[in-house]
Protein backbone atom coordinates (compact mmCIF):
# COMPACT_ATOMS: atom_id res chain seq x y z
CA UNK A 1 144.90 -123.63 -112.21
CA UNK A 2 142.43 -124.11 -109.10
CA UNK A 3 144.03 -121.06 -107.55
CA UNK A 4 144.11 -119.01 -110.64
CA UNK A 5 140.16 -119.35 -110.72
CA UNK A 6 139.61 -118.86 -107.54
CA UNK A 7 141.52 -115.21 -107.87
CA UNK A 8 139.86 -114.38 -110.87
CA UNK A 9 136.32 -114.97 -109.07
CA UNK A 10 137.21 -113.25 -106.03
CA UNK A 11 138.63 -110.26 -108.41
CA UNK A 12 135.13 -110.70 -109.55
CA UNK A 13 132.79 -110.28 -106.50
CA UNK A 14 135.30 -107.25 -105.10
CA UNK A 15 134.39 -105.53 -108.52
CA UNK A 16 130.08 -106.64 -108.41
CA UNK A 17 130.26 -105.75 -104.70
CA UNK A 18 131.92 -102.67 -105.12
CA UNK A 19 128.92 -101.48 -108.02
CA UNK A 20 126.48 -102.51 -105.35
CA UNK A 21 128.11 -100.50 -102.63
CA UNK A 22 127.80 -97.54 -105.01
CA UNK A 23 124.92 -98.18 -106.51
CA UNK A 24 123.16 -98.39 -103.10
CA UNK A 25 125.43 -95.66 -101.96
CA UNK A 26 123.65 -92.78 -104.88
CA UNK A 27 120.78 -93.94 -104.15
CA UNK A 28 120.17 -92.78 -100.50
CA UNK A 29 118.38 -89.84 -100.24
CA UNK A 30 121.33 -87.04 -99.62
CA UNK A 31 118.48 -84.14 -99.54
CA UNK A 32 114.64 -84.65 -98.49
CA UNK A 33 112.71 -81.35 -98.44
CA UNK A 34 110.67 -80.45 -95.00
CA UNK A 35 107.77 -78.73 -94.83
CA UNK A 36 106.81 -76.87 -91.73
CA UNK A 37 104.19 -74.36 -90.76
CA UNK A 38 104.34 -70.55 -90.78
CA UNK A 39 102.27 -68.79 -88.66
CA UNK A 40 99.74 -65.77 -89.79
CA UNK A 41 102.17 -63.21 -87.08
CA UNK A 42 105.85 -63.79 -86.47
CA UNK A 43 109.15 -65.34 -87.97
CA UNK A 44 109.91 -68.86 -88.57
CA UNK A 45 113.74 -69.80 -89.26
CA UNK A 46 115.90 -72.66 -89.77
CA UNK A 47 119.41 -73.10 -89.67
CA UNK A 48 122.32 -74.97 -90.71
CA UNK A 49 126.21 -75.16 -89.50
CA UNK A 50 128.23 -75.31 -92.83
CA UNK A 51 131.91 -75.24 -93.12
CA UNK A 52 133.63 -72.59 -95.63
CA UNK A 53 133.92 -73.08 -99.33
CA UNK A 54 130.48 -75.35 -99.28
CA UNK A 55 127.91 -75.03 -101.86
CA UNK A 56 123.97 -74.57 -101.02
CA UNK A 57 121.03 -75.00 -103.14
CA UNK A 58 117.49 -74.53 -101.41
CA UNK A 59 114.13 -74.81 -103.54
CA UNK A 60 111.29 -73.46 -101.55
CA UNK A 61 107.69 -73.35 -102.22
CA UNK A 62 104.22 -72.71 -100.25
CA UNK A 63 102.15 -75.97 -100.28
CA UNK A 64 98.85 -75.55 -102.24
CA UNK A 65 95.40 -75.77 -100.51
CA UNK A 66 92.16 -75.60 -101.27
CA UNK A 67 91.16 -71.48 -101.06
CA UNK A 68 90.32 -68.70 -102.92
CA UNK A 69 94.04 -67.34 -103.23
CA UNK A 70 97.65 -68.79 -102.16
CA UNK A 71 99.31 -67.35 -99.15
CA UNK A 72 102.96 -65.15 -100.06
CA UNK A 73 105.90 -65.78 -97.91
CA UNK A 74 108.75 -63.46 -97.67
CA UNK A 75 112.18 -65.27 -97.24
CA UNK A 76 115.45 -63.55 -95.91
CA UNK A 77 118.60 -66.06 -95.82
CA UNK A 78 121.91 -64.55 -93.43
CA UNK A 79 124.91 -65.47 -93.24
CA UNK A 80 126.90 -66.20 -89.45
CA UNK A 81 127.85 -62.77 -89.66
CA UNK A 82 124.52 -61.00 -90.70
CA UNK A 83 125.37 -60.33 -94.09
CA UNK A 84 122.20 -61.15 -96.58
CA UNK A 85 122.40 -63.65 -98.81
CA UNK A 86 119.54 -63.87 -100.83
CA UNK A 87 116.19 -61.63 -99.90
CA UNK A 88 112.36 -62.37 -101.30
CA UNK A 89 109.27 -60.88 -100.64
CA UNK A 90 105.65 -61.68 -101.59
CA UNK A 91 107.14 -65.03 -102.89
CA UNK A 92 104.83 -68.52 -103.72
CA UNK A 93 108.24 -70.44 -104.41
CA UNK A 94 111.48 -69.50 -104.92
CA UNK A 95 115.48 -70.55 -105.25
CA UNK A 96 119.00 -69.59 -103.64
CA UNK A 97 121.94 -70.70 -103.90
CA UNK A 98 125.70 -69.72 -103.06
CA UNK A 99 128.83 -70.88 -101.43
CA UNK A 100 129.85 -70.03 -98.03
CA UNK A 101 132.44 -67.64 -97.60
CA UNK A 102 132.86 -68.12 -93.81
CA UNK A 103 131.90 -71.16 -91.66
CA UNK A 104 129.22 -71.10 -89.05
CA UNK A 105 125.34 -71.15 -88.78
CA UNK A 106 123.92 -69.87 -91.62
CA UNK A 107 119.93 -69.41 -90.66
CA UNK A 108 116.94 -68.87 -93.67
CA UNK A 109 113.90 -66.91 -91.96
CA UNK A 110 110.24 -66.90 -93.56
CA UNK A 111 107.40 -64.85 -92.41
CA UNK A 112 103.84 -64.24 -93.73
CA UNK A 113 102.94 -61.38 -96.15
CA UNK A 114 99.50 -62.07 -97.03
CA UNK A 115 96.91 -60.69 -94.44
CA UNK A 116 94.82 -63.93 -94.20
CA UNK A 117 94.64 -65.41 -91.02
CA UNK A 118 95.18 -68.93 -91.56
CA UNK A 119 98.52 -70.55 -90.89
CA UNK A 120 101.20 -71.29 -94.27
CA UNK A 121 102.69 -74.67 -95.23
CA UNK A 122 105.72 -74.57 -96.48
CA UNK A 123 108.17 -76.94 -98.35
CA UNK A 124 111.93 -76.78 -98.42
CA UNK A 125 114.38 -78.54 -99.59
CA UNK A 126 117.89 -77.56 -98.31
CA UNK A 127 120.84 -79.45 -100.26
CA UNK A 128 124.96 -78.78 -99.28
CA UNK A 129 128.24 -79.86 -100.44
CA UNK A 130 127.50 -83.02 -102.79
CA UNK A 131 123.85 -83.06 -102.56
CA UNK A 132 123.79 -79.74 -104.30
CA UNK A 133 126.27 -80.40 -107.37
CA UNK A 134 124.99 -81.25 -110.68
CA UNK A 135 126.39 -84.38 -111.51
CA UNK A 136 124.39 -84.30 -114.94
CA UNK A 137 126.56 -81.15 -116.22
CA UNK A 138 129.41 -82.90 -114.70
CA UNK A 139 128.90 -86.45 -116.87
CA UNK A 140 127.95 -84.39 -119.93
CA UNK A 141 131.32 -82.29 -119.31
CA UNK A 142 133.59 -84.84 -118.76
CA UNK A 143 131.80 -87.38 -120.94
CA UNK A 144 131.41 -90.08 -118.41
CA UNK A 145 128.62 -92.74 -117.29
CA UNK A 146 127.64 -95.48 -115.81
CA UNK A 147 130.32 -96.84 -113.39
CA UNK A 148 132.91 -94.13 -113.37
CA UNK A 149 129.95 -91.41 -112.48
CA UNK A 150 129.01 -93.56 -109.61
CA UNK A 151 132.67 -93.82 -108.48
CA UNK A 152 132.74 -90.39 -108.95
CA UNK A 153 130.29 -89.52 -107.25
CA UNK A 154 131.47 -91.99 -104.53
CA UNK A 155 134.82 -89.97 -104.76
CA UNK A 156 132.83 -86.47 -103.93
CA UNK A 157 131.28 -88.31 -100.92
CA UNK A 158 134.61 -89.23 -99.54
CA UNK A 159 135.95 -86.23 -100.24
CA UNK A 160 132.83 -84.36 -98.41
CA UNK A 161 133.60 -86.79 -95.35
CA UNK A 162 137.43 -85.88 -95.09
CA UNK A 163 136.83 -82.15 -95.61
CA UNK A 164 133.70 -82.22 -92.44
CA UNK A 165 136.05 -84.35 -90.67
CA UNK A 166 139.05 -82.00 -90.91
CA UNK A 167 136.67 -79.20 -90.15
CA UNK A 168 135.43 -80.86 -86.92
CA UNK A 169 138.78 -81.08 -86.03
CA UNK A 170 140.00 -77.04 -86.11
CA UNK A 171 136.70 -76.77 -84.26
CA UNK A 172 137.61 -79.14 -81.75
CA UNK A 173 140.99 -77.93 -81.77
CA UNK A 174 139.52 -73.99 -80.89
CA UNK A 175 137.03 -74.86 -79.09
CA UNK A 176 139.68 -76.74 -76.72
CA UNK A 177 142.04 -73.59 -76.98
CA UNK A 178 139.20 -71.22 -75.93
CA UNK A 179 138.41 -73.97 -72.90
CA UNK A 180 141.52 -73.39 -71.97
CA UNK A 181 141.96 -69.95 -72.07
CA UNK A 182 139.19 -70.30 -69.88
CA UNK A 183 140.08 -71.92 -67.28
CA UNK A 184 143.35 -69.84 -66.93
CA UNK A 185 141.20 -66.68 -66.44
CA UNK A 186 139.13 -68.66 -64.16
CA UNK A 187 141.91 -69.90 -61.74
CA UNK A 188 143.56 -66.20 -61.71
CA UNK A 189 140.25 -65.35 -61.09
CA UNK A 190 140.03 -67.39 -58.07
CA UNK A 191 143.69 -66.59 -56.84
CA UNK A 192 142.67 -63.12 -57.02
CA UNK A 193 139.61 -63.46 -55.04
CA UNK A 194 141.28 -65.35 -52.19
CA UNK A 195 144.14 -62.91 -51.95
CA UNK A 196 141.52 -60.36 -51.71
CA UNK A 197 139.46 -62.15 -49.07
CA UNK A 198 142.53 -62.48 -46.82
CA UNK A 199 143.50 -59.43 -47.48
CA UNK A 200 140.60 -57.88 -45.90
CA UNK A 201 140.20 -60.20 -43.24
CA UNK A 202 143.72 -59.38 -42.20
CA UNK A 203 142.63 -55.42 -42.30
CA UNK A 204 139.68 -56.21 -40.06
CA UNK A 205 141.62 -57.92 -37.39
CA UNK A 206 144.06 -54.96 -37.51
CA UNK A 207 141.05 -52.75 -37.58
CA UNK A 208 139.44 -54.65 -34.49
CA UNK A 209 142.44 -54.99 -32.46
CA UNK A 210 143.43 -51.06 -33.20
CA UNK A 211 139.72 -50.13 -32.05
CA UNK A 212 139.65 -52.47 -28.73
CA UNK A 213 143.18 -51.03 -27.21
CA UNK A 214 141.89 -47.40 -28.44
CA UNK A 215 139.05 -48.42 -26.23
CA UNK A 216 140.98 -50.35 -23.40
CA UNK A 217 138.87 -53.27 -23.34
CA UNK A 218 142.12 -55.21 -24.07
């Protein structure tokens, strides 16, 4: 009987410590916007490495201060391979969103329109992958709550981990194939080199020895 209760309340504290680890879990902060500073002449950008097949969602906005009239931004977001993803001009605040066909380093420019001379604050607030899904469509869809959204939502986070970690991985793996690759052209490189260098050497101690008997100093 002693050993029956004693499962029952260790069953027990798995199942509270398991809420807390979720409950703690949605709470961090998966997204925090960041403001930085645009200056009156030039480009600002920032940029992100994100695998293929994630979703983004950016909110972006130009801080208010006290003045006569808000400064416009103008906002260009590119893909890895230069292709433009979302494009805003004369803009106070402003949204995009899609989902990365290709992965690499996907980079969102802003620049000043307005023609005051004072610098721009800027906030933005750049989610991916799990941060960006709407997990109130998703309960209302699938008509769940409480515990099961956290655990799904704690299901999309380990999912998000395995997918980055397999991702890391092919990276690894290419990046270790292109070392290699490499180093093969290097070391041909350098058996190249030498055969030329002794090569010539040979052809100047022909050359010297040809000239000095032509010359009968030897």
């Amino acid at each position: 009987m002693a050993r029956i209760i004693m499962d029952l309340g260790t069953g027990v504290s798995m199942v509270v410590l398991l809420l807390c680890l979720t409950t703690h879990f949605c709470m961090l902060p998966l997204a925090e916007a960041v403001w930085f500073t645009i200056p009156s002449t030039g480009t600002k950008c920032m940029s992100e490495e994100i695998q293929k097949d994630i979703v983004v969602l950016a909110d972006y906005y130009v801080v208010t201060e006290e003045g006569p009239q808000l400064n416009t931004v103008s906002v260009k977001v590119t893909s890895p391979y230069g292709n433009i993803l979302h494009h805003n001009e004369n803009a106070t605040q402003g949204q995009f969103a899609f989902t990365a066909e290709e992965s690499g380093n996907y980079e969102a420019c802003f620049w000043m329109v307005s023609k005051h001379k004072e610098e721009a604050t800027l906030s933005l607030e750049w989610k991916t992958g799990i941060a960006a899904k709407d997990w109130e469509s998703v309960a209302k869809k699938e008509k769940i709550e409480g515990v099961e959204l956290e655990l799904r939502k704690l299901e999309g986070a380990v999912e998000a981990i395995h997918g980055y970690l397999v991702y890391m991985k092919d990276k690894e793996a290419r990046m270790r194939e292109v070392s290699e690759r490499t180093n093969g052209r290097v070391a041909w490189y350098s058996i190249m080199s030498l055969s030329i260098c002794i090569l010539v050497s040979l052809l100047q101690v022909w050359y010297l020895k040809r000239f000095f008997r032509k010359k009968k100093l030897i």
